[in-house]
PDB file of N, CA and C in Angstrom:
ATOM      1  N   UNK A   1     -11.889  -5.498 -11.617  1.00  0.00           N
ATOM      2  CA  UNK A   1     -11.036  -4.385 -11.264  1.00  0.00           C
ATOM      3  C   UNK A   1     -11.319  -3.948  -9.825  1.00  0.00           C
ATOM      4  N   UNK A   2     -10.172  -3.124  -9.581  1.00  0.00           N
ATOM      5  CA  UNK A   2     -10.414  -2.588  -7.914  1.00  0.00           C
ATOM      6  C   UNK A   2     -10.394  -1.604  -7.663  1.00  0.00           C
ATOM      7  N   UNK A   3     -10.805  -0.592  -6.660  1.00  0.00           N
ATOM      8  CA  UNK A   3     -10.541   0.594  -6.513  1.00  0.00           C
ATOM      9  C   UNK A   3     -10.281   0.801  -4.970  1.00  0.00           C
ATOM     10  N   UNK A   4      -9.075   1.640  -5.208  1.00  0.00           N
ATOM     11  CA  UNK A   4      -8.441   1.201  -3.761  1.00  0.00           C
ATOM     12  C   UNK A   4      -8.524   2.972  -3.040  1.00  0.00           C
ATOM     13  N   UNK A   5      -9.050   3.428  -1.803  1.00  0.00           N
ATOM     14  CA  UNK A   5      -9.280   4.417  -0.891  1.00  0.00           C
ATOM     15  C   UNK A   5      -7.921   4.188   0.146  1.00  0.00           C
ATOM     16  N   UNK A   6      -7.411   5.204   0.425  1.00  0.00           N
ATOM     17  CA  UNK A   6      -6.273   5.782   1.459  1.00  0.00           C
ATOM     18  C   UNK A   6      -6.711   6.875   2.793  1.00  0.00           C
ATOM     19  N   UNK A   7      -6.741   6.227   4.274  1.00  0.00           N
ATOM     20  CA  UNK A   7      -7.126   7.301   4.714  1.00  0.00           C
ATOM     21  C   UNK A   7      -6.162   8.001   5.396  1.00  0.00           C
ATOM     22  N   UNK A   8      -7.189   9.124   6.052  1.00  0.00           N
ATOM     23  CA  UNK A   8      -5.778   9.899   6.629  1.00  0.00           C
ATOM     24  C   UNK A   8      -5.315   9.141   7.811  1.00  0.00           C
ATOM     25  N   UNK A   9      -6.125   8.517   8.798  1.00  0.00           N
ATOM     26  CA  UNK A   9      -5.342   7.397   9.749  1.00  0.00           C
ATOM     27  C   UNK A   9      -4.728   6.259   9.474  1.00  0.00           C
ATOM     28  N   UNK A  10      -4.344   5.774   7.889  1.00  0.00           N
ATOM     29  CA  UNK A  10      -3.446   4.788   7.450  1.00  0.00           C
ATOM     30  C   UNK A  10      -4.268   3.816   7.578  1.00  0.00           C
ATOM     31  N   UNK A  11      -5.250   3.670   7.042  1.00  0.00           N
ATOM     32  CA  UNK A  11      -6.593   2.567   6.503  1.00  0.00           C
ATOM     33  C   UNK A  11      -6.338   2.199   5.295  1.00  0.00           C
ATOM     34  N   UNK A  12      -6.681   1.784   4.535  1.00  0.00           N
ATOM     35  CA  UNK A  12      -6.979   1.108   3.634  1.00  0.00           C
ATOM     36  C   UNK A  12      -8.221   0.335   2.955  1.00  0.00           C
ATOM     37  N   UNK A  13      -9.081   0.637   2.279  1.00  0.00           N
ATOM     38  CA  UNK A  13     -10.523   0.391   1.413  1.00  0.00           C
ATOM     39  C   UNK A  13     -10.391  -0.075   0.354  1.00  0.00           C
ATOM     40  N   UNK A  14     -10.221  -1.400   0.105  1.00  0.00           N
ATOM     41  CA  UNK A  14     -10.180  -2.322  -1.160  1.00  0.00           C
ATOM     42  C   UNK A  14     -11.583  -2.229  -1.653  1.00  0.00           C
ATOM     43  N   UNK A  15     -12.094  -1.894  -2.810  1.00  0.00           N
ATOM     44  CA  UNK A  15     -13.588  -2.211  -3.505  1.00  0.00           C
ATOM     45  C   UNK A  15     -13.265  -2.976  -4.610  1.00  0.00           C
ATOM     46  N   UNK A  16     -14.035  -4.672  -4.867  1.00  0.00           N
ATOM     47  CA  UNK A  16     -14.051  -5.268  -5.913  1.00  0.00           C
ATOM     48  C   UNK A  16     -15.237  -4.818  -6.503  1.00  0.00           C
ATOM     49  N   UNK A  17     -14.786  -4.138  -8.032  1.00  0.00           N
ATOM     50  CA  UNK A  17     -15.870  -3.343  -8.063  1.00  0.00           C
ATOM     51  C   UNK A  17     -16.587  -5.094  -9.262  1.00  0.00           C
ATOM     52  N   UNK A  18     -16.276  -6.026  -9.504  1.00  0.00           N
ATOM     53  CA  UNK A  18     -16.892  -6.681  -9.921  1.00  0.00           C
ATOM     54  C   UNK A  18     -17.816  -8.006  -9.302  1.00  0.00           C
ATOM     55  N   UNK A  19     -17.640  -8.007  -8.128  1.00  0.00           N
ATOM     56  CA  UNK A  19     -18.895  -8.477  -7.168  1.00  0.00           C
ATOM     57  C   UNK A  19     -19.157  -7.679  -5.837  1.00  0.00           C
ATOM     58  N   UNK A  20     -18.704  -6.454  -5.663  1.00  0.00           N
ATOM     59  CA  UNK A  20     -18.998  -5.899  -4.761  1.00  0.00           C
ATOM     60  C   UNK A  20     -18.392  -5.787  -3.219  1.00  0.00           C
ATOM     61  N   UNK A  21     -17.602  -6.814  -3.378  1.00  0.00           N
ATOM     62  CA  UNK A  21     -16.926  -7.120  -2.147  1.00  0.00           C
ATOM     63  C   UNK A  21     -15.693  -6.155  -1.517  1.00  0.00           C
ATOM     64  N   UNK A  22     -15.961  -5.894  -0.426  1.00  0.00           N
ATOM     65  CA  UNK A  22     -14.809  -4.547   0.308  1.00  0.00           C
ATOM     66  C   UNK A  22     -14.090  -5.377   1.316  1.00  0.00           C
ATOM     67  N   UNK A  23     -13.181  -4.831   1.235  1.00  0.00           N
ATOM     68  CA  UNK A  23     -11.840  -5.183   1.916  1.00  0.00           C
ATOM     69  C   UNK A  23     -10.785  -4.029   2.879  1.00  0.00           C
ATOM     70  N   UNK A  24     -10.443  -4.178   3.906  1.00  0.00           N
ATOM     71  CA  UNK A  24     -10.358  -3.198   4.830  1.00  0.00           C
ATOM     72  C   UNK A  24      -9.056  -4.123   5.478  1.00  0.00           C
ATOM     73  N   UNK A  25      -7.704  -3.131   5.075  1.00  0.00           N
ATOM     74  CA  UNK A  25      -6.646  -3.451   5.572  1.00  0.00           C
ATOM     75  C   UNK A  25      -6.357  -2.684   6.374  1.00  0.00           C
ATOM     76  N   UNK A  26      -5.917  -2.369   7.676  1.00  0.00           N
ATOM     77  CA  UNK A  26      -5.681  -1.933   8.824  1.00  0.00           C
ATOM     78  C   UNK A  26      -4.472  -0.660   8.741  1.00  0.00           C
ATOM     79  N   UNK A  27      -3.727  -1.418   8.031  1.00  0.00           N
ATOM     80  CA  UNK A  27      -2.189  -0.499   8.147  1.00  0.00           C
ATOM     81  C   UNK A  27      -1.591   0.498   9.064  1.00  0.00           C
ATOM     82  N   UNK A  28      -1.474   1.629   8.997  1.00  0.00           N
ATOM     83  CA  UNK A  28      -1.233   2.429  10.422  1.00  0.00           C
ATOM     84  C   UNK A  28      -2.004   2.973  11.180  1.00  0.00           C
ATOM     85  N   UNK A  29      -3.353   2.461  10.641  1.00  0.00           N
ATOM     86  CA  UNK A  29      -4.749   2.903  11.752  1.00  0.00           C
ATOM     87  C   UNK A  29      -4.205   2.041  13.362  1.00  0.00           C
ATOM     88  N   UNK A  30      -3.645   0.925  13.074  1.00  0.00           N
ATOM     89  CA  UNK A  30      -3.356   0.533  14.415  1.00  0.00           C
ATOM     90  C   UNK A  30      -2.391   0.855  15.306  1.00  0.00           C
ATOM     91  N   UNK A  31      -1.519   1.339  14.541  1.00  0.00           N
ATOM     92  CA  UNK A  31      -0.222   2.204  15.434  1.00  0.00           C
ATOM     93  C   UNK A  31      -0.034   3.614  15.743  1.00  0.00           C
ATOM     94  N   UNK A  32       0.272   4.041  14.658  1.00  0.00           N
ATOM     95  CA  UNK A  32       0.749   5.243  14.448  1.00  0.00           C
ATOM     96  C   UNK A  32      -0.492   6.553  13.736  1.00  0.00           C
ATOM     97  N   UNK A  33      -1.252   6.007  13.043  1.00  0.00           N
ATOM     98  CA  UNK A  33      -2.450   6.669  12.686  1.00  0.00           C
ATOM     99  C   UNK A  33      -1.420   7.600  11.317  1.00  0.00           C
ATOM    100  N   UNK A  34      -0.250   7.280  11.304  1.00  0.00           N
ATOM    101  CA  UNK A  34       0.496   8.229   9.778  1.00  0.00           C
ATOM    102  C   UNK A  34      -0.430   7.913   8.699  1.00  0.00           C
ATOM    103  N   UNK A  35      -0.984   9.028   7.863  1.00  0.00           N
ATOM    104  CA  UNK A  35      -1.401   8.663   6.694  1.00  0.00           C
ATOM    105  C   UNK A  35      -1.192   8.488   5.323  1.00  0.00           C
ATOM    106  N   UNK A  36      -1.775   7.713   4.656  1.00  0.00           N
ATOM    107  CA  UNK A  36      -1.363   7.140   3.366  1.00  0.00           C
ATOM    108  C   UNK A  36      -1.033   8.239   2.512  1.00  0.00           C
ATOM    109  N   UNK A  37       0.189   8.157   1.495  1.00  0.00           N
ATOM    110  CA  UNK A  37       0.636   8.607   0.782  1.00  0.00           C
ATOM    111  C   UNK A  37       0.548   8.548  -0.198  1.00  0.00           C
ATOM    112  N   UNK A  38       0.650   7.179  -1.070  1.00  0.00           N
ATOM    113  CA  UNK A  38       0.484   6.554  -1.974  1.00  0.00           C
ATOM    114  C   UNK A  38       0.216   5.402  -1.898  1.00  0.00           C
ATOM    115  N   UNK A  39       0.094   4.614  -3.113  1.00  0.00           N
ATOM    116  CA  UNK A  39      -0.587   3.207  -2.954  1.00  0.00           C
ATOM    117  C   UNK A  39      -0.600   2.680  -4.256  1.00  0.00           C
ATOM    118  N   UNK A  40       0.399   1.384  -4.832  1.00  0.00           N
ATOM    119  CA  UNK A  40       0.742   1.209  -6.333  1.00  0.00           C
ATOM    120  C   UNK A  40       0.475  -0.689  -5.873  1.00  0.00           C
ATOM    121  N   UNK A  41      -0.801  -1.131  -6.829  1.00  0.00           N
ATOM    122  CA  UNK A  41      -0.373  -2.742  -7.271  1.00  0.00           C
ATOM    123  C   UNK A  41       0.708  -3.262  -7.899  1.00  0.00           C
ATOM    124  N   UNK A  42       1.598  -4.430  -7.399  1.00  0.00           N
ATOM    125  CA  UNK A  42       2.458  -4.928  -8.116  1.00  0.00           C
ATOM    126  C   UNK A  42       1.550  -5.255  -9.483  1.00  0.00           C
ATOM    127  N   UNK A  43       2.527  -5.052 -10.180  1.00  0.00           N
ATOM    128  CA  UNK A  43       1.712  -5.679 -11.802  1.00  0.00           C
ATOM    129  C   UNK A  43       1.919  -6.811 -11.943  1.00  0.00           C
ATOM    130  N   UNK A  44       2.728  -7.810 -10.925  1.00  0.00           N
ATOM    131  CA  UNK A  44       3.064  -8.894 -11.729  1.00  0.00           C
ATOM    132  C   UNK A  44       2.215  -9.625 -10.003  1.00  0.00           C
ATOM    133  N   UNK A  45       1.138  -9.223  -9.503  1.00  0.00           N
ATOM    134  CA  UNK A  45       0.869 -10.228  -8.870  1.00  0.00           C
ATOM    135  C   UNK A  45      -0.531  -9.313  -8.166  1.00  0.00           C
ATOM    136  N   UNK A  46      -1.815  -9.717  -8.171  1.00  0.00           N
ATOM    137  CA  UNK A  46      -3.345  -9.845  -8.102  1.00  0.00           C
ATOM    138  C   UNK A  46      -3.134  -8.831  -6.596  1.00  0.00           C
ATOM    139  N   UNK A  47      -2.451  -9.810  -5.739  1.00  0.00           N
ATOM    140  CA  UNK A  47      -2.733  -9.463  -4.461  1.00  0.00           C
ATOM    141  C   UNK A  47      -1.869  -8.519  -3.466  1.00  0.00           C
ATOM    142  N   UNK A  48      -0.400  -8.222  -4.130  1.00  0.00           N
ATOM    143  CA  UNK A  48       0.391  -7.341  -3.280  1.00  0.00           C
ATOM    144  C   UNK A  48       0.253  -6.115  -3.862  1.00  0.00           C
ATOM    145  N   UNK A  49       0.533  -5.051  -2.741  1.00  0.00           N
ATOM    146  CA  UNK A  49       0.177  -3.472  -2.623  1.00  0.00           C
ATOM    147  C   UNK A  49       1.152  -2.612  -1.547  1.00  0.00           C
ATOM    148  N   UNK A  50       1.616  -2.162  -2.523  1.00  0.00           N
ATOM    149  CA  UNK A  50       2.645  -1.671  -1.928  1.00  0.00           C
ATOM    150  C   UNK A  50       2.289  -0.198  -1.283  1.00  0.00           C
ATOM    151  N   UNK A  51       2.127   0.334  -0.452  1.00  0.00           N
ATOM    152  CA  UNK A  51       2.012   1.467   0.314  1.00  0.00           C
ATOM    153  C   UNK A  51       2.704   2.066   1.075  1.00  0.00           C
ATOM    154  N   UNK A  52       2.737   3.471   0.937  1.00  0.00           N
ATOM    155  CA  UNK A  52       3.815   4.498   1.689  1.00  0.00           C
ATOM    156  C   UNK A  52       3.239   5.455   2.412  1.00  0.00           C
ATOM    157  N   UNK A  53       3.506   5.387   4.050  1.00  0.00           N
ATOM    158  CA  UNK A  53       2.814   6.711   4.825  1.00  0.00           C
ATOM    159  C   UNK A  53       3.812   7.693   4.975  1.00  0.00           C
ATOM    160  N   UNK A  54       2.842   8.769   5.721  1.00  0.00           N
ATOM    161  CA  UNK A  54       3.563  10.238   6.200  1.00  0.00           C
ATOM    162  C   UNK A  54       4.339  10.071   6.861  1.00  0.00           C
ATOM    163  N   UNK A  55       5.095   9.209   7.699  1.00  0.00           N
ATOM    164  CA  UNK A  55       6.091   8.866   8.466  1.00  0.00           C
ATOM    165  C   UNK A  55       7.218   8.364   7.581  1.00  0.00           C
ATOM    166  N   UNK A  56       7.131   8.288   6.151  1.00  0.00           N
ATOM    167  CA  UNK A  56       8.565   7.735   5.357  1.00  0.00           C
ATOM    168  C   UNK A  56       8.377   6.322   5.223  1.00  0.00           C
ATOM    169  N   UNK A  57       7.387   5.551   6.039  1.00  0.00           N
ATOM    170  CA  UNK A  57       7.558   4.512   6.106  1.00  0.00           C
ATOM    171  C   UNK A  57       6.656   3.659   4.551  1.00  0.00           C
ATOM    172  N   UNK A  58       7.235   2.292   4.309  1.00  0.00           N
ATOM    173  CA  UNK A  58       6.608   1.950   3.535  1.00  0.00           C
ATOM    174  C   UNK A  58       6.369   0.231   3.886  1.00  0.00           C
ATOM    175  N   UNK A  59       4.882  -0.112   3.158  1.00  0.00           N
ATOM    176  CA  UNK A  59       4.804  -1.416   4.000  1.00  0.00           C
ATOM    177  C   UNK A  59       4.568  -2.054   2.342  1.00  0.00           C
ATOM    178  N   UNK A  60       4.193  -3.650   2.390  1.00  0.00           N
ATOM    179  CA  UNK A  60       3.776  -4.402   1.109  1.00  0.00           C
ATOM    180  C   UNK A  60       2.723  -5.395   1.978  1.00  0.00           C
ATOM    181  N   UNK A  61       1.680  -5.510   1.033  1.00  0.00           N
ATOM    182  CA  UNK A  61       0.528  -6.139   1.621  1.00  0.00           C
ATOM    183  C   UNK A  61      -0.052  -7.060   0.943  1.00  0.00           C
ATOM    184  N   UNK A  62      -0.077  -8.361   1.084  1.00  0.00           N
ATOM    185  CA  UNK A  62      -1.312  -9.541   0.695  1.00  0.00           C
ATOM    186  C   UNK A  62      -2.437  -9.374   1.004  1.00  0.00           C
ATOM    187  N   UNK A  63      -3.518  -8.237  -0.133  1.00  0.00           N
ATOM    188  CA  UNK A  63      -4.611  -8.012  -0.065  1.00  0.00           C
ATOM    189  C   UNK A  63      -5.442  -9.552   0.389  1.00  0.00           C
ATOM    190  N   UNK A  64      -4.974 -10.291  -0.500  1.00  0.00           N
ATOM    191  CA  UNK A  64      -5.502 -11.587   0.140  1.00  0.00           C
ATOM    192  C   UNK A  64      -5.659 -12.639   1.241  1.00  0.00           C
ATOM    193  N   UNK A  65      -4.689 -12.228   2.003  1.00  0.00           N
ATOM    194  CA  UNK A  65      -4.598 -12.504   3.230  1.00  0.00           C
ATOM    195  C   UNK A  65      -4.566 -11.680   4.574  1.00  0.00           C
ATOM    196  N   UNK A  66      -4.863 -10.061   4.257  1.00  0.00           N
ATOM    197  CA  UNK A  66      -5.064  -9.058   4.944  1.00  0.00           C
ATOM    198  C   UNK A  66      -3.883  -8.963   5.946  1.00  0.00           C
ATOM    199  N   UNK A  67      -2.463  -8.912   5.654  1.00  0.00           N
ATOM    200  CA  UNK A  67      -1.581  -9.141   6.321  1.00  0.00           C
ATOM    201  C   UNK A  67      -0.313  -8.231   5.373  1.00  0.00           C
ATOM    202  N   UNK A  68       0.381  -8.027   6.266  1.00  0.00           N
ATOM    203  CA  UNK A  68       1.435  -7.275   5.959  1.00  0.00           C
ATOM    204  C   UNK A  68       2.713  -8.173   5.751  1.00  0.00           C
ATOM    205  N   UNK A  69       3.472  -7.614   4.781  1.00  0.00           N
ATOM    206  CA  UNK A  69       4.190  -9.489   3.990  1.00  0.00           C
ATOM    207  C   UNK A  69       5.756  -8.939   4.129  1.00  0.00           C
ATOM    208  N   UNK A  70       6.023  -7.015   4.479  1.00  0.00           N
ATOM    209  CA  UNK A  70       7.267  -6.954   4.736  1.00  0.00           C
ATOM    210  C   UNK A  70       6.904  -5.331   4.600  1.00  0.00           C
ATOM    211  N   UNK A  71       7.289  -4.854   5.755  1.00  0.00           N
ATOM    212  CA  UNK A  71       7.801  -3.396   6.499  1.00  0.00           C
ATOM    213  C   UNK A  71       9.512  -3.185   5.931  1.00  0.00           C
ATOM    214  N   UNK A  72       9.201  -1.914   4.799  1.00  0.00           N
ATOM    215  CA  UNK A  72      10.974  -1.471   5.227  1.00  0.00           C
ATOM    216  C   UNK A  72      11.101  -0.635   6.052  1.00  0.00           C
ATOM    217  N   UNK A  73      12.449   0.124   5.731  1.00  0.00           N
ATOM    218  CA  UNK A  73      12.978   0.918   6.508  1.00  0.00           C
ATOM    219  C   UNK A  73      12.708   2.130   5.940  1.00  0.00           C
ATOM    220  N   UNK A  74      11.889   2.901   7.157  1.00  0.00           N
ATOM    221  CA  UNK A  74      11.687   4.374   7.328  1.00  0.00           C
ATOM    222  C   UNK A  74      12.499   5.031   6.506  1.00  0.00           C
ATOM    223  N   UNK A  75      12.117   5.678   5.607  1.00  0.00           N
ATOM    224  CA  UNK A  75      13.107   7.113   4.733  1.00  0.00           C
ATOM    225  C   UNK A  75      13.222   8.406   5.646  1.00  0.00           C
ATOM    226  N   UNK A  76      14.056   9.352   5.293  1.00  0.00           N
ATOM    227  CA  UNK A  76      14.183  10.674   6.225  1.00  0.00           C
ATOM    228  C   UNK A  76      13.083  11.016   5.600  1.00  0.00           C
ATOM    229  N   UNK A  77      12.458  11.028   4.536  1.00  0.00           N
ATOM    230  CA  UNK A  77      11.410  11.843   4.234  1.00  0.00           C
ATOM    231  C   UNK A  77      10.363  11.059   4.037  1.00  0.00           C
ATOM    232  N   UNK A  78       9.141  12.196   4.144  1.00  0.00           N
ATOM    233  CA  UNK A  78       7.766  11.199   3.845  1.00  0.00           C
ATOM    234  C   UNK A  78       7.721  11.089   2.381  1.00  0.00           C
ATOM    235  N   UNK A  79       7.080   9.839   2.145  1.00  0.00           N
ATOM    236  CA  UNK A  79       7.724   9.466   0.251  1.00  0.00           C
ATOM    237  C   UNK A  79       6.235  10.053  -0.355  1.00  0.00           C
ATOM    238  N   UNK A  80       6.086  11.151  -1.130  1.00  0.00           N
ATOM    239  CA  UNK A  80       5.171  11.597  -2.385  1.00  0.00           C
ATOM    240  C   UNK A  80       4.696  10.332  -3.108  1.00  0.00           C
ATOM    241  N   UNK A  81       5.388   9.822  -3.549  1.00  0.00           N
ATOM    242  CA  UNK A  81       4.938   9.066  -4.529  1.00  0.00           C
ATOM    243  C   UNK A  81       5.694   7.790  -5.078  1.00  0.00           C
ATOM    244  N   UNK A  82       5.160   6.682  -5.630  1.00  0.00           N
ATOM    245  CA  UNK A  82       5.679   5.428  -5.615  1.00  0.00           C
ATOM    246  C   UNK A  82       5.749   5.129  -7.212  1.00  0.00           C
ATOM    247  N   UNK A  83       6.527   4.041  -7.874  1.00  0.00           N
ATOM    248  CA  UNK A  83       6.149   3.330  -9.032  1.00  0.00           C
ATOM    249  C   UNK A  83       7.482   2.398  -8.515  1.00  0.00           C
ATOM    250  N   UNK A  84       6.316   1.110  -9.278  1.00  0.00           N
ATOM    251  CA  UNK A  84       7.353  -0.133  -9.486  1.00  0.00           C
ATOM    252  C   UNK A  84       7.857  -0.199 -11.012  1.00  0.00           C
ATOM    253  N   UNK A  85       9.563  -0.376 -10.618  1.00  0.00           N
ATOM    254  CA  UNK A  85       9.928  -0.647 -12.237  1.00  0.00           C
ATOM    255  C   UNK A  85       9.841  -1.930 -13.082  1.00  0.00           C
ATOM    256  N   UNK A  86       9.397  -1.291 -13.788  1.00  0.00           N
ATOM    257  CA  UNK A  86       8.963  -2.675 -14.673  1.00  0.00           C
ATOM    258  C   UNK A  86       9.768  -3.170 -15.687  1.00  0.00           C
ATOM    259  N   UNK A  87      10.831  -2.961 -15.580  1.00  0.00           N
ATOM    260  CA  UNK A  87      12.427  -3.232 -15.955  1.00  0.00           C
ATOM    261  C   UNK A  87      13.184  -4.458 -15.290  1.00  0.00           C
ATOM    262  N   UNK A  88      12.737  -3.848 -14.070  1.00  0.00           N
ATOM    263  CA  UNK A  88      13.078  -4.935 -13.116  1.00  0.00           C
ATOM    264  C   UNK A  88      11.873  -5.400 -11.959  1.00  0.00           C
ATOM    265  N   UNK A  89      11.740  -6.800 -12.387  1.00  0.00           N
ATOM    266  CA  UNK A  89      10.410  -7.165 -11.436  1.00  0.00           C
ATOM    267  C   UNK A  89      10.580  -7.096  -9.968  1.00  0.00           C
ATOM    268  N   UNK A  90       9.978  -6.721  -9.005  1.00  0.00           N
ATOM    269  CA  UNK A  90      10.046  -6.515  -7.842  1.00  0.00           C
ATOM    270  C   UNK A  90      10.566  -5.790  -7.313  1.00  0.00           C
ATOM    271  N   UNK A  91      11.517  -4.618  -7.989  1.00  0.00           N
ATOM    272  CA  UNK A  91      12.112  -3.406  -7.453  1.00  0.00           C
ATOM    273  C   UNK A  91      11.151  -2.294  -7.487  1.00  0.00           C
ATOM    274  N   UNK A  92      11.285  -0.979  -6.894  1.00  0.00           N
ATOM    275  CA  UNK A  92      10.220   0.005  -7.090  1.00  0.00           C
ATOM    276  C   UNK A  92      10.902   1.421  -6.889  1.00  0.00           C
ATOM    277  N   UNK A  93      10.936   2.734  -7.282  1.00  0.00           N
ATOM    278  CA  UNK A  93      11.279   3.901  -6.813  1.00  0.00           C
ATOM    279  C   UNK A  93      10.337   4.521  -5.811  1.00  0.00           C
ATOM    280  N   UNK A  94      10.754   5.739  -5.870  1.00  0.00           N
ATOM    281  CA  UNK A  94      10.029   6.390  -4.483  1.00  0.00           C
ATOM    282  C   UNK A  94      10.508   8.006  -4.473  1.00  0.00           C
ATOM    283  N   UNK A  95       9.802   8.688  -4.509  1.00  0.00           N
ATOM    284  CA  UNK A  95      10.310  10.146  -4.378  1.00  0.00           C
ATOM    285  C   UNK A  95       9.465  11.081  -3.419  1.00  0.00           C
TER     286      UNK A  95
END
């Protein structure tokens, strides 16, 4: 299992809490410094992570390859909170 940290400069702190290993995704620490909002694992896949900052913006991430796999488009608002529907695989809400 993992336990995943959000900072306020748009960091990211992966902990495998079953060998110990940390993981440090960059996200808007390098640009913009907007901070994390939320932060939901796809259920249907180990390594993507979907995350939303204070800027509206939302990114999807290959924990496994420490890379960003697709940036959407900015909302007028900064998004509260995330879930993927599990109705439909790969779609997600946002409020």
């Amino acid at each position: 299992s993992r336990l995943l940290l959000g900072d306020a400069d748009g960091a990211l702190h992966v902990y495998h809490t079953a060998n110990g290993k940390k993981t440090l995704i960059l996200g808007k620490s390098k640009t913009s410094k907007d901070s994390v909002t939320d932060a939901q694992w796809d259920p249907l896949s180990e390594d993507y992570l979907l995350v939303s900052f204070q800027d509206g913006s939302l990114s999807l991430y290959d924990v496994s390859s420490l890379r960003e796999i697709h940036a959407f488009d900015i909302q007028s608002q900064p998004v509260k909170s995330m879930a993927w529907a599990k109705s439909q695989p790969g779609n997600f809400l946002t409020s």
